[in-house]
Protein backbone atom coordinates (compact mmCIF):
# COMPACT_ATOMS: atom_id res chain seq x y z
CA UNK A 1 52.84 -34.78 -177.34
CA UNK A 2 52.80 -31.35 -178.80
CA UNK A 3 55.07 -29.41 -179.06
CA UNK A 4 56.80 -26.95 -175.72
CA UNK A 5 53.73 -28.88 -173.87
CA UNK A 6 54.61 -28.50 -170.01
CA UNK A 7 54.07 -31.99 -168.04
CA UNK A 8 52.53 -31.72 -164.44
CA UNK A 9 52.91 -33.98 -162.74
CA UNK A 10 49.59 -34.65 -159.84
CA UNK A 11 45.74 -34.38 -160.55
CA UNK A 12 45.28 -32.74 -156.85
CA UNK A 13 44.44 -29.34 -155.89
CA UNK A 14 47.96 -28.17 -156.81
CA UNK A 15 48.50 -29.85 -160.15
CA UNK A 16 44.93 -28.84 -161.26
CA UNK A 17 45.85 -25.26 -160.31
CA UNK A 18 49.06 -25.37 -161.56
CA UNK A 19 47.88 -26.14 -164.68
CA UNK A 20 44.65 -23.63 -165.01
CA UNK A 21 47.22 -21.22 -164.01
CA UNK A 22 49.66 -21.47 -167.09
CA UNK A 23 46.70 -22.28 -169.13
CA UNK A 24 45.78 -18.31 -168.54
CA UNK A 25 49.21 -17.49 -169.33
CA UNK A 26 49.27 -19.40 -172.88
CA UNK A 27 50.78 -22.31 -172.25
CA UNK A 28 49.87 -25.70 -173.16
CA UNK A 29 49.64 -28.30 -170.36
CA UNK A 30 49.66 -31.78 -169.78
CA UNK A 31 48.67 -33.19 -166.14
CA UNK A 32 49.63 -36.81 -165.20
CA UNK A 33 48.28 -38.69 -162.59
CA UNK A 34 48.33 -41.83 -161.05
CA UNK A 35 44.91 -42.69 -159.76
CA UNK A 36 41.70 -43.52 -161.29
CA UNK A 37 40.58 -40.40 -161.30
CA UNK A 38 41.74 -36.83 -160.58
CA UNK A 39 41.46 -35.33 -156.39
CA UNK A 40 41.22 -39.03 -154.99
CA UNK A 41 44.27 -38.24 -152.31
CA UNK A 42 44.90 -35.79 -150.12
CA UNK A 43 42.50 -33.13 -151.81
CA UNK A 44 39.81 -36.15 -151.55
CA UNK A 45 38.28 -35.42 -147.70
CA UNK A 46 40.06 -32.79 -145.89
CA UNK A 47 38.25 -30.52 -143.64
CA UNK A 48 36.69 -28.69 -146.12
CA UNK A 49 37.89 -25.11 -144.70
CA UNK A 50 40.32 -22.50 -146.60
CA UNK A 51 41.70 -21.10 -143.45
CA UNK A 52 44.25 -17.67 -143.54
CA UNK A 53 43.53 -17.26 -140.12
CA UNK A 54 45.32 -20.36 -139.30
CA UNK A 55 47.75 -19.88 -141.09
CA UNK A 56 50.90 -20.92 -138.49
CA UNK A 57 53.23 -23.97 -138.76
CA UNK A 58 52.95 -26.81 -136.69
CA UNK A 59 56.09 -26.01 -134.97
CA UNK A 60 55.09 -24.31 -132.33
CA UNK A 61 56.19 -25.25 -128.49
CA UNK A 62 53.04 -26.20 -127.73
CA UNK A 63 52.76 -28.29 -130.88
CA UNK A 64 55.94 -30.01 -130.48
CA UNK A 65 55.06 -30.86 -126.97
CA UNK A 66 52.03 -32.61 -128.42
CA UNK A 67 53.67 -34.74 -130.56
CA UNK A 68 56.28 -35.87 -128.15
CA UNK A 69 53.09 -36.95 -125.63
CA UNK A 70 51.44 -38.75 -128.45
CA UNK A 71 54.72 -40.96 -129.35
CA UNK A 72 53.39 -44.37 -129.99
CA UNK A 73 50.33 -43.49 -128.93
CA UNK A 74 46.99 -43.64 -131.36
CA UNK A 75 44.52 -42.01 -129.39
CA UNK A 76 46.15 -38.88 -129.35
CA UNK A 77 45.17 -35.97 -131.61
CA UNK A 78 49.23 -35.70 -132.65
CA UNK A 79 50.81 -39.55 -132.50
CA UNK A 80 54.38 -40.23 -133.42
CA UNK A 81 54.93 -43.64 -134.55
CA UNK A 82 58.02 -45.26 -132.85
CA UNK A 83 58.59 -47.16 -136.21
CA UNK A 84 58.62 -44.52 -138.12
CA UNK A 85 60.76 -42.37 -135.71
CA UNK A 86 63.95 -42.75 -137.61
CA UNK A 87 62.65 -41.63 -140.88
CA UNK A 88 61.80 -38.30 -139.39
CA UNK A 89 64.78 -37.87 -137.08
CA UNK A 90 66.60 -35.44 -139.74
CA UNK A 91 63.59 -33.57 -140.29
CA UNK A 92 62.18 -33.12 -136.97
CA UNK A 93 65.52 -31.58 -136.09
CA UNK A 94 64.60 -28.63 -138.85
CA UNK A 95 61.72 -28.51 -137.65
CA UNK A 96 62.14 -27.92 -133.99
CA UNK A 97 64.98 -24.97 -135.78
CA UNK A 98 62.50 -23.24 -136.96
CA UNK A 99 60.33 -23.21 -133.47
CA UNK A 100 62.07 -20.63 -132.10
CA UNK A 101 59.99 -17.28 -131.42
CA UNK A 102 60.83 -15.39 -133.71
CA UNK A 103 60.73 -17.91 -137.30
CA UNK A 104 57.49 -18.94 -135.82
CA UNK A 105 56.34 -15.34 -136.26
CA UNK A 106 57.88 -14.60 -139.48
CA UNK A 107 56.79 -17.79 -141.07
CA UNK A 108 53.37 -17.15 -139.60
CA UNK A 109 53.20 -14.33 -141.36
CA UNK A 110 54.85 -15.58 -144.91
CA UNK A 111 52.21 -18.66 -145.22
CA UNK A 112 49.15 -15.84 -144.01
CA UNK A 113 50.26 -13.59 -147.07
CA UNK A 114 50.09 -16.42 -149.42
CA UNK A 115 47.19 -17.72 -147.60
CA UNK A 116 45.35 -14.34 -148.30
CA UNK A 117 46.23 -13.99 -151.88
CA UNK A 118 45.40 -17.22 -152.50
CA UNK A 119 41.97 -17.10 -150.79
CA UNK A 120 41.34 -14.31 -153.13
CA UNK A 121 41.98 -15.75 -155.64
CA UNK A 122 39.57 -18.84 -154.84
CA UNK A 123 36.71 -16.23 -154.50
CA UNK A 124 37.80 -14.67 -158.18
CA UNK A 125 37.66 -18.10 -159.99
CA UNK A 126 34.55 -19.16 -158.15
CA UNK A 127 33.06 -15.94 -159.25
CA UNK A 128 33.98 -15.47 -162.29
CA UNK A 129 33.48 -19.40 -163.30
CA UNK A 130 29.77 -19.86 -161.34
CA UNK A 131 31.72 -22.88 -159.75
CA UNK A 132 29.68 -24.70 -157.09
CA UNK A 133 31.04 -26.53 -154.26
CA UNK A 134 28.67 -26.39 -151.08
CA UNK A 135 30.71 -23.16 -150.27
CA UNK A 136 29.95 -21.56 -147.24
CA UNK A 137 31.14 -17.85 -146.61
CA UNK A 138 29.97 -17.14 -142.94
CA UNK A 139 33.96 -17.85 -141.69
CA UNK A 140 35.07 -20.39 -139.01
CA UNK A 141 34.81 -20.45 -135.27
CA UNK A 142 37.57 -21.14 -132.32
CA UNK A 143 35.95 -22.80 -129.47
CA UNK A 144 38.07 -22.09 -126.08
CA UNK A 145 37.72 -23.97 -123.18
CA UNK A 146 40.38 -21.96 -121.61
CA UNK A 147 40.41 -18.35 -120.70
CA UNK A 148 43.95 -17.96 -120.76
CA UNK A 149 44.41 -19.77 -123.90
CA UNK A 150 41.65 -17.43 -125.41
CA UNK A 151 43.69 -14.53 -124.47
CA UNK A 152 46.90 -15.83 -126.00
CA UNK A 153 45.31 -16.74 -129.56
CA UNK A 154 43.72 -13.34 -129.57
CA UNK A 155 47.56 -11.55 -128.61
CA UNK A 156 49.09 -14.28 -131.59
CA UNK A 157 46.38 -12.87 -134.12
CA UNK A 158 46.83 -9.38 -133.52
CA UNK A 159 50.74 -10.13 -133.60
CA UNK A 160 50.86 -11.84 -136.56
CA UNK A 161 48.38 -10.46 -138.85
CA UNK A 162 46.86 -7.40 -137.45
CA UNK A 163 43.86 -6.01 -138.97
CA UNK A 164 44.61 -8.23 -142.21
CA UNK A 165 42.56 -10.56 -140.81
CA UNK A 166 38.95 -9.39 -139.11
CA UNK A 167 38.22 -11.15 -136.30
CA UNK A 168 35.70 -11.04 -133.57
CA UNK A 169 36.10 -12.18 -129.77
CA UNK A 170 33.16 -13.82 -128.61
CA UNK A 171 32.01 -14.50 -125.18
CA UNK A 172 30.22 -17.77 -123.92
CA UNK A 173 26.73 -15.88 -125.03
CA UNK A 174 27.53 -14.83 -128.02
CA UNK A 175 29.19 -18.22 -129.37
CA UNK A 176 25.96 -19.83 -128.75
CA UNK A 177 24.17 -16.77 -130.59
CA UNK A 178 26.53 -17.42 -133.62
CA UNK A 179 26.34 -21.33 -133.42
CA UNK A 180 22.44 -22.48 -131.61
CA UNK A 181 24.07 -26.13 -132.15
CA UNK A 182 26.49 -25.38 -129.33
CA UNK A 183 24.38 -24.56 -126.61
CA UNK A 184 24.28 -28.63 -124.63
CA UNK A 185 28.13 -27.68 -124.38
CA UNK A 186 28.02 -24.26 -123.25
CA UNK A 187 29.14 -24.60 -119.89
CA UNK A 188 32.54 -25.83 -120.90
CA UNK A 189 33.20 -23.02 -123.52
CA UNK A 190 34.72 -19.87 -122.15
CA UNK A 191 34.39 -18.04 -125.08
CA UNK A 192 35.44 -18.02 -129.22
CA UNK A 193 37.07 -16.43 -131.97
CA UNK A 194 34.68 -15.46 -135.38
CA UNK A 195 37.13 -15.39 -138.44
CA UNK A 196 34.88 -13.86 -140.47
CA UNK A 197 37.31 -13.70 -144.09
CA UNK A 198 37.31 -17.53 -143.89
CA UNK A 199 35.29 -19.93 -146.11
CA UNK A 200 34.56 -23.56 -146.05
CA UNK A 201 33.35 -25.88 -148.85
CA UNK A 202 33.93 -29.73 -150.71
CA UNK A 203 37.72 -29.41 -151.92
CA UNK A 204 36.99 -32.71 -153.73
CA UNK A 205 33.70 -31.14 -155.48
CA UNK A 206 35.88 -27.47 -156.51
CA UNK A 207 38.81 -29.69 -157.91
CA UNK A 208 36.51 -31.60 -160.14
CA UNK A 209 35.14 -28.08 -161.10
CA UNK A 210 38.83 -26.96 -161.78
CA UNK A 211 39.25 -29.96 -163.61
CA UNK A 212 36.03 -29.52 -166.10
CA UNK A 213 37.70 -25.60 -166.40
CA UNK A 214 41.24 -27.15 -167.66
CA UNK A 215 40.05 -29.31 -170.07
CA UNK A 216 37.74 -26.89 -171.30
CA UNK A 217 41.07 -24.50 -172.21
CA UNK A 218 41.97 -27.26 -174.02
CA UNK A 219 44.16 -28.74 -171.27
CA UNK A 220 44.94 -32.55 -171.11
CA UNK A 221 45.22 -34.83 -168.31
CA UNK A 222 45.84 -38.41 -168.11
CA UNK A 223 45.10 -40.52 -165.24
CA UNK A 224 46.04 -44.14 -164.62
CA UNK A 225 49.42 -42.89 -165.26
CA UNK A 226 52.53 -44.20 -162.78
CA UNK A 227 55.58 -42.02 -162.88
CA UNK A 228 58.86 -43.89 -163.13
CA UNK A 229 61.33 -40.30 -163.01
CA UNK A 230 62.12 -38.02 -164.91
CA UNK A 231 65.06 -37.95 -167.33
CA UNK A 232 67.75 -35.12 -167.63
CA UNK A 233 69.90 -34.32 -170.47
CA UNK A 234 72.71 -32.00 -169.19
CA UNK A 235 71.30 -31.05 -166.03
CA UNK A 236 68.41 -29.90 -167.93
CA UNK A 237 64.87 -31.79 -167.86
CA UNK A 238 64.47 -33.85 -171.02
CA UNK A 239 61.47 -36.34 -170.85
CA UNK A 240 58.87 -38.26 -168.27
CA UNK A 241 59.11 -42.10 -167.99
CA UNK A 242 55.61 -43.45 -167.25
CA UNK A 243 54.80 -46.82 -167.54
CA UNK A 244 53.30 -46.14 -170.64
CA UNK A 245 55.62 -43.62 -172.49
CA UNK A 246 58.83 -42.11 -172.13
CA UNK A 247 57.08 -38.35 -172.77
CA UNK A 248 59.42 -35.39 -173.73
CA UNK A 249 59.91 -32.26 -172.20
CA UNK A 250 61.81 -29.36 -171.53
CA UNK A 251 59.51 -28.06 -168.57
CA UNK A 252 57.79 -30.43 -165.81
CA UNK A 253 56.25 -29.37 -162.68
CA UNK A 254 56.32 -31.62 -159.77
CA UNK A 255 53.00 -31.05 -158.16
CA UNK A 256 52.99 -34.77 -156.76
CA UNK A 257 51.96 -34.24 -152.52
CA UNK A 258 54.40 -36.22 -150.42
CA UNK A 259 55.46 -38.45 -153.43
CA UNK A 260 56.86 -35.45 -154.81
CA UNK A 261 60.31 -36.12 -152.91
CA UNK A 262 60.46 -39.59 -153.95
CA UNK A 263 61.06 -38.17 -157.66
CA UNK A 264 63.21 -35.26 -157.17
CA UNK A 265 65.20 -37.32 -154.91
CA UNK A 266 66.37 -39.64 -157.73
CA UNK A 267 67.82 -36.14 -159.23
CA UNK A 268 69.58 -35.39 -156.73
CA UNK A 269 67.53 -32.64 -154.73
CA UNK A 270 66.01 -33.30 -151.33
CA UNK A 271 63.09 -30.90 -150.39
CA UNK A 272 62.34 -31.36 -146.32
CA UNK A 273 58.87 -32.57 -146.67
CA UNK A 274 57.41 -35.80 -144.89
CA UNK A 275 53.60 -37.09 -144.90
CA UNK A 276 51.62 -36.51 -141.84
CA UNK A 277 48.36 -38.92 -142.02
CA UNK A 278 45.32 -37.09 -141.25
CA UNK A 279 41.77 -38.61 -140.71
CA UNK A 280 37.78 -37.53 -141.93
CA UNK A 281 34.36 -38.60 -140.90
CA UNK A 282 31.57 -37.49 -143.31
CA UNK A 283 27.80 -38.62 -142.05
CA UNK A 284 24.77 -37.81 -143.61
CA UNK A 285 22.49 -35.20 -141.72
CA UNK A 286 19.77 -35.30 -144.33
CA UNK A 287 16.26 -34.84 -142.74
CA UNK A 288 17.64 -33.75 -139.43
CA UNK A 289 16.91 -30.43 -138.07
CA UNK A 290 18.93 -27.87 -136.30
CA UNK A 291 22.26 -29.29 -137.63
CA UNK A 292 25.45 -26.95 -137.76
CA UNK A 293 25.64 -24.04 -139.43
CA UNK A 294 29.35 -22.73 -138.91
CA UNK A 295 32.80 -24.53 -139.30
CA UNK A 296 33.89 -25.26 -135.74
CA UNK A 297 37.49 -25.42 -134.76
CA UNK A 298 38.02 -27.03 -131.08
CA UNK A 299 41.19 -25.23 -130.07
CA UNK A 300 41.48 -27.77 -126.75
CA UNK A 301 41.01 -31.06 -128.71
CA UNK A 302 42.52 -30.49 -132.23
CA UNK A 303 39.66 -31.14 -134.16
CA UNK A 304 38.02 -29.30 -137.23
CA UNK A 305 33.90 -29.94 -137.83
CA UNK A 306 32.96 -28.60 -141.10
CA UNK A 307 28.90 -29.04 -142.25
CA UNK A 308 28.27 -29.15 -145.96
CA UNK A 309 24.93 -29.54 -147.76
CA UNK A 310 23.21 -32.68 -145.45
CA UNK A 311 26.66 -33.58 -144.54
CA UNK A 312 28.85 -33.21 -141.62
CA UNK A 313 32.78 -33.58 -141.40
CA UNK A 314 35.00 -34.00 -138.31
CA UNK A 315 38.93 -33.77 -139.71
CA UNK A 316 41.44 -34.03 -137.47
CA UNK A 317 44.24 -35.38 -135.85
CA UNK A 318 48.13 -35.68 -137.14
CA UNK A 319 50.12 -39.22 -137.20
CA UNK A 320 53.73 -39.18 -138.15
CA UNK A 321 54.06 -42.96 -139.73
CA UNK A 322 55.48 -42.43 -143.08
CA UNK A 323 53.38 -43.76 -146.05
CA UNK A 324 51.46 -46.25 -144.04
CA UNK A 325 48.18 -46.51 -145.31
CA UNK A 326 46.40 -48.57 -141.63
CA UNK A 327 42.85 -47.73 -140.93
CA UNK A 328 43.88 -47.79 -136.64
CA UNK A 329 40.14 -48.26 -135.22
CA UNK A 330 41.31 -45.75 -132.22
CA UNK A 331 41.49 -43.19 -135.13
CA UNK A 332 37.83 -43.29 -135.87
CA UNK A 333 36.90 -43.63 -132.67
CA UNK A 334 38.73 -40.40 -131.78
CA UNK A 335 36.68 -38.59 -134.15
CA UNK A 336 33.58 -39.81 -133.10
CA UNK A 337 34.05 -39.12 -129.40
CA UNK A 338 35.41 -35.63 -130.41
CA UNK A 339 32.04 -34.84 -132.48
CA UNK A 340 30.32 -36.58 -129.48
CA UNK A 341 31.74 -33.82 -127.34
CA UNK A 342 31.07 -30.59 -129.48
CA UNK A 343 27.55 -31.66 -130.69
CA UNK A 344 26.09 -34.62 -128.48
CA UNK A 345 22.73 -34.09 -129.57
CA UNK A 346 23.48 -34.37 -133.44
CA UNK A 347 25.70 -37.46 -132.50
CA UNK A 348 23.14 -39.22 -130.95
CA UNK A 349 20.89 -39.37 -134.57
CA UNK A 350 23.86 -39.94 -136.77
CA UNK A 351 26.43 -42.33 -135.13
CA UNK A 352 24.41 -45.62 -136.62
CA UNK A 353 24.90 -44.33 -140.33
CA UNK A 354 26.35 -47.04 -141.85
CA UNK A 355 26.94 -45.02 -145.01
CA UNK A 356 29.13 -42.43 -142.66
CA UNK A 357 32.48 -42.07 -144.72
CA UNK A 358 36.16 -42.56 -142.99
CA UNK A 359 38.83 -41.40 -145.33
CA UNK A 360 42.48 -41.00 -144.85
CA UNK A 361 45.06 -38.63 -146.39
CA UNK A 362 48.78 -37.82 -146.08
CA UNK A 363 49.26 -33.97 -145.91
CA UNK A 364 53.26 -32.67 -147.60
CA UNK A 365 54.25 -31.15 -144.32
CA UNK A 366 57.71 -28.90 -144.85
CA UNK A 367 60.08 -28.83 -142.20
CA UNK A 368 59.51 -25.00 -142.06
CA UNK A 369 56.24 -24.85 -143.07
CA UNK A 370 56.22 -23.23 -145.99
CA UNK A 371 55.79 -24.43 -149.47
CA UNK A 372 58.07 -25.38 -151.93
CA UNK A 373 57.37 -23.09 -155.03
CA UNK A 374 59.80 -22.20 -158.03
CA UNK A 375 62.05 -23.65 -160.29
CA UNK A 376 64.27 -26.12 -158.47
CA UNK A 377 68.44 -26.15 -159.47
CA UNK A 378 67.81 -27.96 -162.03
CA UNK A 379 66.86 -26.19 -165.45
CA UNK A 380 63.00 -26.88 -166.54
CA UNK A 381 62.18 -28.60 -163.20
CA UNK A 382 59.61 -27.11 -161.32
CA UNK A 383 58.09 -27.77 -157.46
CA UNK A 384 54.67 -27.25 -156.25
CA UNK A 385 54.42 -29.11 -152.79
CA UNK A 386 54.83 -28.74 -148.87
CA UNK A 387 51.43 -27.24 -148.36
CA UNK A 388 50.99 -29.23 -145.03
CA UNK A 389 47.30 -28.27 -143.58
CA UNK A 390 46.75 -25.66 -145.61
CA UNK A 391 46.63 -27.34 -149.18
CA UNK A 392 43.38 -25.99 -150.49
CA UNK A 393 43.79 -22.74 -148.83
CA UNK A 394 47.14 -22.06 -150.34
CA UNK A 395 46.17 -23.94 -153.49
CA UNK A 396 45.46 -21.10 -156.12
CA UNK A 397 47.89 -18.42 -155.23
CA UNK A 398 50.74 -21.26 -154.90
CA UNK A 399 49.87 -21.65 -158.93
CA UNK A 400 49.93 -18.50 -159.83
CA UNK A 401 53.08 -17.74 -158.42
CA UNK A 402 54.41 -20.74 -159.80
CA UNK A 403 53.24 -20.27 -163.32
CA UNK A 404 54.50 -16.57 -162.73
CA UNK A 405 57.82 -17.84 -162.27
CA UNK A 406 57.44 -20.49 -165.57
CA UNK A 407 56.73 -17.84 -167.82
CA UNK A 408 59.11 -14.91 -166.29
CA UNK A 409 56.75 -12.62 -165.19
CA UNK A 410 57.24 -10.50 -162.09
CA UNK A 411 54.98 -11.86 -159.10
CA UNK A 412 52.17 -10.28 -157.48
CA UNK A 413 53.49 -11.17 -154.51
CA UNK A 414 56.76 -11.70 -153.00
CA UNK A 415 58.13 -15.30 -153.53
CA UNK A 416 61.11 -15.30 -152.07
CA UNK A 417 59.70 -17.47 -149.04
CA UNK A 418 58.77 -20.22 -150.93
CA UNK A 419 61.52 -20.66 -153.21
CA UNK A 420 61.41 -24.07 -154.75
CA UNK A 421 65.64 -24.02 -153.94
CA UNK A 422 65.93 -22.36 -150.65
């Protein structure tokens, strides 16, 4: 160990950023994880989109009501498992208190101002570093199948985030113009949103780019590494016990996903933040013409379809079930029927690839839905988790107001929000 080294603890998007982040500022880091091999969680196969303009909680009525439908139910884009009811009871109950009108709004617009910053930033480090991840900048696209609905997200965006965010409301002609793939579903799309500031791209393929970046500032990470806790010494921190080592140090960062309560729990600190299991398909489009172009979201069926380099994603649905790590067969099928519906045509040359790629990760969803950023009450601990659906979009300005914080400098935002002690 060398000397005033800072631990991190998590190899995912945040601990990765975390740890470029106070790299910048001087510091010397040390990231820990647990897996083979850095990004293999939650940062592995999400939907591949960094997304300000969604940038709202998933408390809203209309939200809630969804999961309540889907409560033991596995063929619904939100399903509550009945098992794993009780370990959410507490929870939920924050998180229907912060449904009401007006924290929806505010919070809305406290994750959108990170979201921005952060997206920024993402755009900066790409930049500046030539990093290469099948990045896409043409935005994302809201399919409606609803008129009303259409109205209502279009009222919610000028609310929320104003001209922050440029938009453009498409009608049925015009979402066809901007995505040809479309047109065999026209006749049930009323119409669509263009976010034009969004981006998409392989969150597994940029970490592994962040991670070439850290190590080349001389940062060190260790993998194959299980956590036991963390040790205090006066209510300050005082050394990591992994089951190789008991490492010292006076500053750790907990940058762990939903395992991250699981540790600072055995301090003494609970942080409101619960996994909620979130499925991928990736198939192989190689060879086939007139695939996808844009990032879809399907506002009516809660599903995201991302296209990469001879790839195709559909991410989607939410299952509150704890840490269980099933593979539920109505999952995938979900996803396929869903892609079925948006693009039939590219369905029908893909859905026998046997090589098509199912993955599974549990997103740190915070009772409020905002991050957990700061120094917790404890002296030298530090949180970097609650991200929800959001992770990679909120993933580089969460670090740098973290490490802004570590190294008590004023931030270029305001924090307050995310306070790691709140």
């Amino acid at each position: 160990m060398e000397k005033d080294q800072i631990i991190i603890i998590g190899g995912g998007l945040q601990g990765l950023a975390t740890a470029n982040a106070l790299l910048d500022r001087g510091e010397k880091v040390l990231v820990l994880e647990k897996n083979s091999e850095t990004a293999t969680a939650a940062s592995f196969a999400n939907a591949g989109m960094l997304t300000p303009s969604q940038s709202t909680p998933w408390n809203s009525p209309a939200d809630i009501l969804n999961i309540l439908s889907g409560i033991g139910r596995k063929d619904s884009p939100m399903s509550l498992s009945l098992k794993a009811m009780p370990s959410y009871f507490l929870w939920g109950l924050k998180f229907i208190a912060n449904s009401t009108p007006s924290k929806f709004e505010k919070i809305s617009k406290d994750i959108f101002a990170l979201a921005k910053y952060s997206k920024d930033l993402t755009v900066t480090i790409r930049t500046s570093e030539k990093f290469s991840y099948d990045e896409s900048t043409n935005g994302t696209m809201k399919l409606f199948r609803d008129a009303t609905r259409l109205q209502n997200a279009i009222i919610l965006s000028d609310r929320i985030y104003g001209k922050s965010n440029e938009i453009e409301v498409l009608n049925q002609k015009e979402v066809i113009e901007l995505e040809p793939a479309l047109n065999k579903v026209r006749k049930g799309i009323v119409g669509g949103i263009h976010y034009k500031e969004d981006e998409t791209g392989d969150a597994y393929k940029f970490c592994k780019a962040l991670e070439g970046l850290v190590r080349s500032k001389g940062g060190r990470i260790l993998v194959n590494t299980d956590i036991k806790r963390i040790l205090l010494n006066k209510r300050k921190v005082n050394s990591v016990v992994t089951d190789r080592a008991v490492l010292e140090a006076k500053r750790v960062v907990v940058c762990a996903g939903c395992l991250s309560t699981t540790l600072v729990k055995q301090l003494g600190i609970k942080i409101p933040v619960k996994p909620v299991k979130g499925y991928s398909l990736t198939y192989n489009t190689a060879g086939i013409q007139n695939t996808p172009k844009l990032s879809i979201i399907d506002e009516s069926i809660h599903i995201a379809i991302t296209p990469f380099f001879n790839r195709i994603r559909v991410a989607g649905t939410a299952e509150f079930v704890g840490l269980n790590d099933a593979m539920h067969p109505k999952r995938i099928d979900y996803l396929n029927s869903k892609l079925n519906e948006v693009y039939p045509n590219l369905y029908s040359k893909i859905k026998d690839d046997e090589e098509s790629e199912l993955w599974f990760g549990f997103r740190p969803m915070s009772a409020d839905g905002l991050p957990f950023i700061g120094e917790s009450k404890i002296k030298g601990l530090y949180i970097n988790t609650g991200h929800g659906h959001l992770g990679w979009t909120l993933a580089m300005g969460s670090a740098e107001l973290l490490a802004d914080q570590l190294v008590g400098r004023e931030t270029q935002i305001n924090n307050k929000p995310y306070q790691a002690n709140r």
